[in-house]
C-alpha atoms as a PDB file:
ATOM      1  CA  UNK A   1       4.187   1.495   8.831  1.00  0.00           C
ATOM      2  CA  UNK A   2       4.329   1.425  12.563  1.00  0.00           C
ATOM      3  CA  UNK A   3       4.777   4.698  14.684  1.00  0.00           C
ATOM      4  CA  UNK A   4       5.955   4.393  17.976  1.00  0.00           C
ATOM      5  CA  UNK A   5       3.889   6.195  20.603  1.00  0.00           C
ATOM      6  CA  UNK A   6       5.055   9.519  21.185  1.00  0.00           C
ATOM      7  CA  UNK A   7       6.802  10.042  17.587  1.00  0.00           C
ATOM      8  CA  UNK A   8       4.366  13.058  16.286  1.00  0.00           C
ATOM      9  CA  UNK A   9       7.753  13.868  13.679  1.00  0.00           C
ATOM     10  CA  UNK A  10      10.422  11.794  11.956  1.00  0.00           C
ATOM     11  CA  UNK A  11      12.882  14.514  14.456  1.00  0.00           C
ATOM     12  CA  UNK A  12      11.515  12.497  17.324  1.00  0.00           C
ATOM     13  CA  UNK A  13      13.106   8.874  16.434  1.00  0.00           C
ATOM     14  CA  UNK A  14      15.820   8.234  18.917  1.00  0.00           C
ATOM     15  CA  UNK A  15      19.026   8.525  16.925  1.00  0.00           C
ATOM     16  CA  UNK A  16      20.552   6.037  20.286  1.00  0.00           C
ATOM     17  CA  UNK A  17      19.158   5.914  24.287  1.00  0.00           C
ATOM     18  CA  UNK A  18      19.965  10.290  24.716  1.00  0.00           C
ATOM     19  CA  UNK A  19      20.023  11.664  21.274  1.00  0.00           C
ATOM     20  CA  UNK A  20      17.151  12.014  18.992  1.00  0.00           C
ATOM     21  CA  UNK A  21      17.683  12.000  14.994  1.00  0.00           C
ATOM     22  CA  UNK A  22      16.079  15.747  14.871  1.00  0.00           C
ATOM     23  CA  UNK A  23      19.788  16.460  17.441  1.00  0.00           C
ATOM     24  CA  UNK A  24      21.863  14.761  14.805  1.00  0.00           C
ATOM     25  CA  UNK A  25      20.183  14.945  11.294  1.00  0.00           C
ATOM     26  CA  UNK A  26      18.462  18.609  11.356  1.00  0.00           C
ATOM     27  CA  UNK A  27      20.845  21.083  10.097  1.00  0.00           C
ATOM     28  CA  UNK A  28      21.417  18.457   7.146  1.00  0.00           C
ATOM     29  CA  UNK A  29      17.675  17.923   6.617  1.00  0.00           C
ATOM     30  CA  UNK A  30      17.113  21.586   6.427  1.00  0.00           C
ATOM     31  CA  UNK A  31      20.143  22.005   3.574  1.00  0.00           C
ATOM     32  CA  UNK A  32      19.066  19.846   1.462  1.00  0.00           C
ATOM     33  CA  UNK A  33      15.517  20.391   2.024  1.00  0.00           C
ATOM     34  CA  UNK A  34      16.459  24.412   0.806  1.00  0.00           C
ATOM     35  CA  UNK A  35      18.253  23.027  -2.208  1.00  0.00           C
ATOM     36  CA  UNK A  36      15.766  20.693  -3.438  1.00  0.00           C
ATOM     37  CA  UNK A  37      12.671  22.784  -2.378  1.00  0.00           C
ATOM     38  CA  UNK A  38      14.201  26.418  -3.777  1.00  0.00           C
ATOM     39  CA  UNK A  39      17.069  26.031  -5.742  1.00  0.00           C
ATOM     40  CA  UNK A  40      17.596  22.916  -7.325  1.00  0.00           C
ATOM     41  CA  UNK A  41      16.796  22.957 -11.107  1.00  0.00           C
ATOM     42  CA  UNK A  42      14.153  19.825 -11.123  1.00  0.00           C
ATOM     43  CA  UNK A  43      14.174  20.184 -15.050  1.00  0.00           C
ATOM     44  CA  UNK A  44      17.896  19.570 -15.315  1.00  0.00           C
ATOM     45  CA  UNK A  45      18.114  16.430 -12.892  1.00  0.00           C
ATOM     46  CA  UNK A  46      15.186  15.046 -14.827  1.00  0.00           C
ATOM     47  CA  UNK A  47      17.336  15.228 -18.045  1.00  0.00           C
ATOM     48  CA  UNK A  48      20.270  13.857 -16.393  1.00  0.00           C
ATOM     49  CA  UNK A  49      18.308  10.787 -14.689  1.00  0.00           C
ATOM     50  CA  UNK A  50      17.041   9.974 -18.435  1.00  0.00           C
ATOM     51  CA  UNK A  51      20.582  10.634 -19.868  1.00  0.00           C
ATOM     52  CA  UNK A  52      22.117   7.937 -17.316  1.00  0.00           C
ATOM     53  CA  UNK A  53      19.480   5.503 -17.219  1.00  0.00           C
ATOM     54  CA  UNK A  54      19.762   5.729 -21.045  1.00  0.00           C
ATOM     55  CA  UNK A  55      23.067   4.417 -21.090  1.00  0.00           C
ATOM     56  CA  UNK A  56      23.189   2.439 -18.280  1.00  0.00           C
ATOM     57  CA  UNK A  57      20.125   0.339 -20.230  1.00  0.00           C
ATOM     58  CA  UNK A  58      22.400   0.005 -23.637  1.00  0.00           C
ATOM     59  CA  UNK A  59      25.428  -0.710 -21.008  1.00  0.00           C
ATOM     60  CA  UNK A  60      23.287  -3.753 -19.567  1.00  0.00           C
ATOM     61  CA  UNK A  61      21.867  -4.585 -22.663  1.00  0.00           C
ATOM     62  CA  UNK A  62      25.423  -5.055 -24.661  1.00  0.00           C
ATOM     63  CA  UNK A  63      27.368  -6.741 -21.909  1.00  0.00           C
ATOM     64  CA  UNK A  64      24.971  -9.549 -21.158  1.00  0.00           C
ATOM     65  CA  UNK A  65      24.320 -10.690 -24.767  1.00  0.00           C
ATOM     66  CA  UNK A  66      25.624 -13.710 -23.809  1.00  0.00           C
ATOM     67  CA  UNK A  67      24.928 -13.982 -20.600  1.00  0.00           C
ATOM     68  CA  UNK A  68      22.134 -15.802 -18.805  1.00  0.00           C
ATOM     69  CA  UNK A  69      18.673 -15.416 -20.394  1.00  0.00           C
ATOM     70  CA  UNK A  70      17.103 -13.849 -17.246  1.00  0.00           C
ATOM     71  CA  UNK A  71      19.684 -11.011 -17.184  1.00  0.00           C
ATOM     72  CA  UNK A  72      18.941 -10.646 -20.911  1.00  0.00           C
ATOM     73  CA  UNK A  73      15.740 -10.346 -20.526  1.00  0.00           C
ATOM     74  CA  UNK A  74      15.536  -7.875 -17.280  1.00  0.00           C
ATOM     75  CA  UNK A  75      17.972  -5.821 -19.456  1.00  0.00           C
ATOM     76  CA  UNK A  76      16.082  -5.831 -22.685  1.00  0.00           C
ATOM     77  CA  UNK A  77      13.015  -4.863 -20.823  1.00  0.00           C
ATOM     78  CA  UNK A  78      14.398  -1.679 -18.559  1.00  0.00           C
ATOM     79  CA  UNK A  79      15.526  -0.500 -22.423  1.00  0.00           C
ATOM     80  CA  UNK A  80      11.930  -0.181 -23.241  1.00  0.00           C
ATOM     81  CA  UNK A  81      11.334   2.049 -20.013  1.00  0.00           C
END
C-alpha cells in the first residue's frame, strides 16, 4: 500500500484541501474503538455472525436450485464453510 509522504497516522489523510480525516472522523473512531476494544461482547457477535451466515447459506442454497449452475455451486460451497 502506498503512504504518502508526511502521513505518519491514518488521522493525517486529508479528508479535502483544509481538513484532515483525524478533524472529521476522530471522535467516531474513538467510540467505536471504546466499544469494540472494552465493551463489546466478542463472544456474542461471533455467535450471531455464525447464526446469520447460517441462514443466509440455506437462504442461497434453496432459492437457486434452479438457477444457474455457477450460483449453485458458489452457494453449495459457502454451506460447507
Amino acid at each position: 500500500m502506498h503512504v504518502p509522504a508526511g502521513i505518519n497516522h491514518f488521522t493525517d489523510i486529508m479528508w479535502n484541501e483544509n481538513v484532515k480525516y483525524g478533524d472529521v472522523h476522530r471522535q467516531s473512531e474513538f467510540e467505536f474503538s471504546h466499544y469494540n476494544f472494552n465493551i463489546a461482547d466478542t463472544e456474542l457477535h461471533f455467535k450471531l455472525f455464525d447464526l446469520y451466515e447460517k441462514d443466509a447459506c440455506r437462504y442461497w442454497t434453496t432459492r437457486n436450485r434452479s438457477r444457474a449452475p455457477g450460483i449453485r455451486l458458489r452457494s453449495e460451497m459457502l454451506a460447507r464453510l
